[in-house]
C-alpha atoms as a PDB file:
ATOM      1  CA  UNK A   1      95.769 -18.206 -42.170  1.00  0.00           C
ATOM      2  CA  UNK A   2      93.437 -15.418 -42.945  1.00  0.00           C
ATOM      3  CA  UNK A   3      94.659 -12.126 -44.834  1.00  0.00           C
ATOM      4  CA  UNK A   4      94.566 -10.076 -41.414  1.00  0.00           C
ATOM      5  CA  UNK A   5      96.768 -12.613 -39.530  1.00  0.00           C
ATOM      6  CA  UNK A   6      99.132 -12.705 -42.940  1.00  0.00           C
ATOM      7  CA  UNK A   7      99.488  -8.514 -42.742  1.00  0.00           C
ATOM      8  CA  UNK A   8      99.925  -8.403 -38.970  1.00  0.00           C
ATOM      9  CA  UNK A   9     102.806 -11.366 -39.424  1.00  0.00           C
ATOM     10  CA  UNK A  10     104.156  -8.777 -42.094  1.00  0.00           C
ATOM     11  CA  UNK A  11     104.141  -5.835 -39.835  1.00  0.00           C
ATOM     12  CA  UNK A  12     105.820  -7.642 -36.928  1.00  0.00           C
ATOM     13  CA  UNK A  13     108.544  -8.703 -39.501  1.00  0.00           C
ATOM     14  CA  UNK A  14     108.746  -4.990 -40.943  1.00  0.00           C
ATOM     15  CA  UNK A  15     109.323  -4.180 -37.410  1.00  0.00           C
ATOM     16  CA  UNK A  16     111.912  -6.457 -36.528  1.00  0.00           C
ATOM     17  CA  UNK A  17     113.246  -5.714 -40.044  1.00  0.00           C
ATOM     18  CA  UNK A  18     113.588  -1.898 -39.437  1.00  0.00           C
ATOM     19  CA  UNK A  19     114.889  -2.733 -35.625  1.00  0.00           C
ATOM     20  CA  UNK A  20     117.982  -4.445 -37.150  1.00  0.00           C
ATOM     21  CA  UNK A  21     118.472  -1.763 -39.656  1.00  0.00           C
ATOM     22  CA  UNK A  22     118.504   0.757 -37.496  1.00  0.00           C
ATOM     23  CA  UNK A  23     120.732  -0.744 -35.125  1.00  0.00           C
ATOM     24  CA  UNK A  24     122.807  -1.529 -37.975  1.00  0.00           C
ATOM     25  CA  UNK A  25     123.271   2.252 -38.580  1.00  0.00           C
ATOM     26  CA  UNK A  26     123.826   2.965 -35.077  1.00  0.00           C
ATOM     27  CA  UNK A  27     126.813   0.388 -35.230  1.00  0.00           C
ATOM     28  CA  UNK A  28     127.940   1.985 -38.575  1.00  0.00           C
ATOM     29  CA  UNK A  29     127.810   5.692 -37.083  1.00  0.00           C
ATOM     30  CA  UNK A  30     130.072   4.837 -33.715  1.00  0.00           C
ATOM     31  CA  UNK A  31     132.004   3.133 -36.195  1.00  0.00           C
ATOM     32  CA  UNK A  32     132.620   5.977 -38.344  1.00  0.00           C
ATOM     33  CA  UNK A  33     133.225   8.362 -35.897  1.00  0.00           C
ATOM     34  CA  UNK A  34     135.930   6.064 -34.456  1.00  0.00           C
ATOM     35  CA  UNK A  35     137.720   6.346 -37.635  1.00  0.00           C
ATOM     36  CA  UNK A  36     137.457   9.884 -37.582  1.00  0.00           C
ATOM     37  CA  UNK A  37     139.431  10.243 -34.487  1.00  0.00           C
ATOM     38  CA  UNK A  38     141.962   8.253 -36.003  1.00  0.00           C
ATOM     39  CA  UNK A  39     142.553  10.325 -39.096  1.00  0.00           C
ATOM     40  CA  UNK A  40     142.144  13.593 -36.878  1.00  0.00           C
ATOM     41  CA  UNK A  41     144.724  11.605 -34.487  1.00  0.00           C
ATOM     42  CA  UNK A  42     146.987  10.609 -37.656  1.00  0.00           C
ATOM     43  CA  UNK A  43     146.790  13.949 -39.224  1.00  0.00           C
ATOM     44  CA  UNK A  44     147.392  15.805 -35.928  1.00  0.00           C
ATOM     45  CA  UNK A  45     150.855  13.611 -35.632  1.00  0.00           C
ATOM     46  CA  UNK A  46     152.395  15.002 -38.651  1.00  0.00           C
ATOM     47  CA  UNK A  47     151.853  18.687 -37.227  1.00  0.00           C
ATOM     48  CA  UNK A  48     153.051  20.579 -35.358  1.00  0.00           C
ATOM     49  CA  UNK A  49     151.604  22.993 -32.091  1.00  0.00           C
ATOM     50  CA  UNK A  50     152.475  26.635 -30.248  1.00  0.00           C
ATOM     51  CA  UNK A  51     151.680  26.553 -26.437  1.00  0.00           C
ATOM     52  CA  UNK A  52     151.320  30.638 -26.464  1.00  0.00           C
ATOM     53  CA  UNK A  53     153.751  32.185 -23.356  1.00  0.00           C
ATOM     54  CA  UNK A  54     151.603  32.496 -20.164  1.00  0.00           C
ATOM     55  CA  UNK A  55     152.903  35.103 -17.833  1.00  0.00           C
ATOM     56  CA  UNK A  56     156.355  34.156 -16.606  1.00  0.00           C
ATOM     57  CA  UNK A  57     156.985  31.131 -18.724  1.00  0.00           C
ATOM     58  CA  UNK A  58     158.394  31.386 -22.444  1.00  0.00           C
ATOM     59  CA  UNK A  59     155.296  29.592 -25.887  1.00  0.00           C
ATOM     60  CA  UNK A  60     156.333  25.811 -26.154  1.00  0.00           C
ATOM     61  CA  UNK A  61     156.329  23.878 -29.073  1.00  0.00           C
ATOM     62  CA  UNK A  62     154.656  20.867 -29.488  1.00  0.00           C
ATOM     63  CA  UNK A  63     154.226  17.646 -31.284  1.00  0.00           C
ATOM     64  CA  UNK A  64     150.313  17.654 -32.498  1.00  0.00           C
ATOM     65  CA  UNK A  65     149.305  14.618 -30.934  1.00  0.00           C
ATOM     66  CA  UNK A  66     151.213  15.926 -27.357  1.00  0.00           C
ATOM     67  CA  UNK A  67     148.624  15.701 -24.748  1.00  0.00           C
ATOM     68  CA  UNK A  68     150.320  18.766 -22.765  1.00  0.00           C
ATOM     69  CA  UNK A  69     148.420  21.459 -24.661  1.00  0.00           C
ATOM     70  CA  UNK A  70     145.216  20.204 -26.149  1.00  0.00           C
ATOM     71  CA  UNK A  71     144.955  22.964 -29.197  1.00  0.00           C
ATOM     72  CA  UNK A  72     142.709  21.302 -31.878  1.00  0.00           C
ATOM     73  CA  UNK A  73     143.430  24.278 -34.064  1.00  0.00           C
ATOM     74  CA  UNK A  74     146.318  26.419 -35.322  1.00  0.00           C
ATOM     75  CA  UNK A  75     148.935  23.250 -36.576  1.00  0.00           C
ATOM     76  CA  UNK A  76     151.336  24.057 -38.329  1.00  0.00           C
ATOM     77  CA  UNK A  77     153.480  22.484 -40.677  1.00  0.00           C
ATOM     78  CA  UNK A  78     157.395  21.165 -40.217  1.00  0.00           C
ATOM     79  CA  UNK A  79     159.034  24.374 -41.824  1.00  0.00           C
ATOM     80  CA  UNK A  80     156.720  26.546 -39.762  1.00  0.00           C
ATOM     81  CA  UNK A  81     158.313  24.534 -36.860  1.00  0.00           C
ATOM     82  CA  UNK A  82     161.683  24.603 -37.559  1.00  0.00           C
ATOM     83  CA  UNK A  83     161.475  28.322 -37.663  1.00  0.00           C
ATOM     84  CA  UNK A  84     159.621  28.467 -34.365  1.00  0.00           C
ATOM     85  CA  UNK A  85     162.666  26.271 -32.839  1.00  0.00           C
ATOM     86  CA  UNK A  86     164.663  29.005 -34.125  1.00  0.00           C
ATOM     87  CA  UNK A  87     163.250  31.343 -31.854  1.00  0.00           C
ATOM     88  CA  UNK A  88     164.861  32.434 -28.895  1.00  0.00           C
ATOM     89  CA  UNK A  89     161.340  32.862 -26.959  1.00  0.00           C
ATOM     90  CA  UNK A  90     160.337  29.491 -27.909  1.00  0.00           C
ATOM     91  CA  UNK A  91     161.105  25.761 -26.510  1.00  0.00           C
ATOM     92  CA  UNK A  92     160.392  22.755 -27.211  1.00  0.00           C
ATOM     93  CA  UNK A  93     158.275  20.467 -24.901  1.00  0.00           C
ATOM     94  CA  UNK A  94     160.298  17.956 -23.235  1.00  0.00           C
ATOM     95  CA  UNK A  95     157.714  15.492 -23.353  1.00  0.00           C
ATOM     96  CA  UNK A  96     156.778  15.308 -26.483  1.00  0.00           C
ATOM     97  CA  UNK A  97     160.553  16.263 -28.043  1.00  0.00           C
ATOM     98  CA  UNK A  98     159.491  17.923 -31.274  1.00  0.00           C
ATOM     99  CA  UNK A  99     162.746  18.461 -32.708  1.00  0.00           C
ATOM    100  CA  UNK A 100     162.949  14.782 -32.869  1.00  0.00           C
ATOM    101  CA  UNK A 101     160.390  15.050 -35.864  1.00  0.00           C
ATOM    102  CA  UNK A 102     161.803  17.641 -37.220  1.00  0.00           C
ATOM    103  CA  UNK A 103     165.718  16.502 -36.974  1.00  0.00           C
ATOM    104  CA  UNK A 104     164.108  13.445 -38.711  1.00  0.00           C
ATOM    105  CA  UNK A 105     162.486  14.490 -41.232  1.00  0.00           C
END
């Protein structure tokens, strides 16, 4: 095998070489960002979330994970809660129940 056939069987296995490693890090990226969600999905569960009052209807609260009202900002934690539930102008969501959370914990 002569030196050029040698280098151009190196470059083809570079190739291939950099191929796998770059679908490697694709894998490793989606991978990552799926465990993202999850923490963002854990962490959102042990919060808390205000629905502000539209026009005619009273600010629900809200489990952080409640798919209802989408907010991915502005949690708040379980005393902040329990003093919203105090509220007269406040409710909790009936789908999501948050004053089973806080009752609970």
């Amino acid at each position: 095998m002569s030196d050029l056939d040698k280098n151009r069987a190196l470059v083809d296995w570079l190739r291939y070489q950099l191929r796998q490693a770059e679908n490697r890090v694709r894998e490793l990226e989606v991978k990552e960002l799926q465990e993202q969600r999850v923490r963002e999905r854990a962490r959102a569960e042990q919060l808390w979330k205000i629905q502000p009052r539209r026009s005619g209807e009273t600010a629900m609260l809200h489990h952080g994970g409640c798919g209802l009202y989408r907010a991915q900002l502005g949690f708040i934690s379980r005393q902040e809660a329990l003093i919203a539930m105090d509220e007269p102008d406040i409710e909790g969501c009936q789908v999501c129940r948050p004053e089973t959370g806080l009752v609970d914990g």
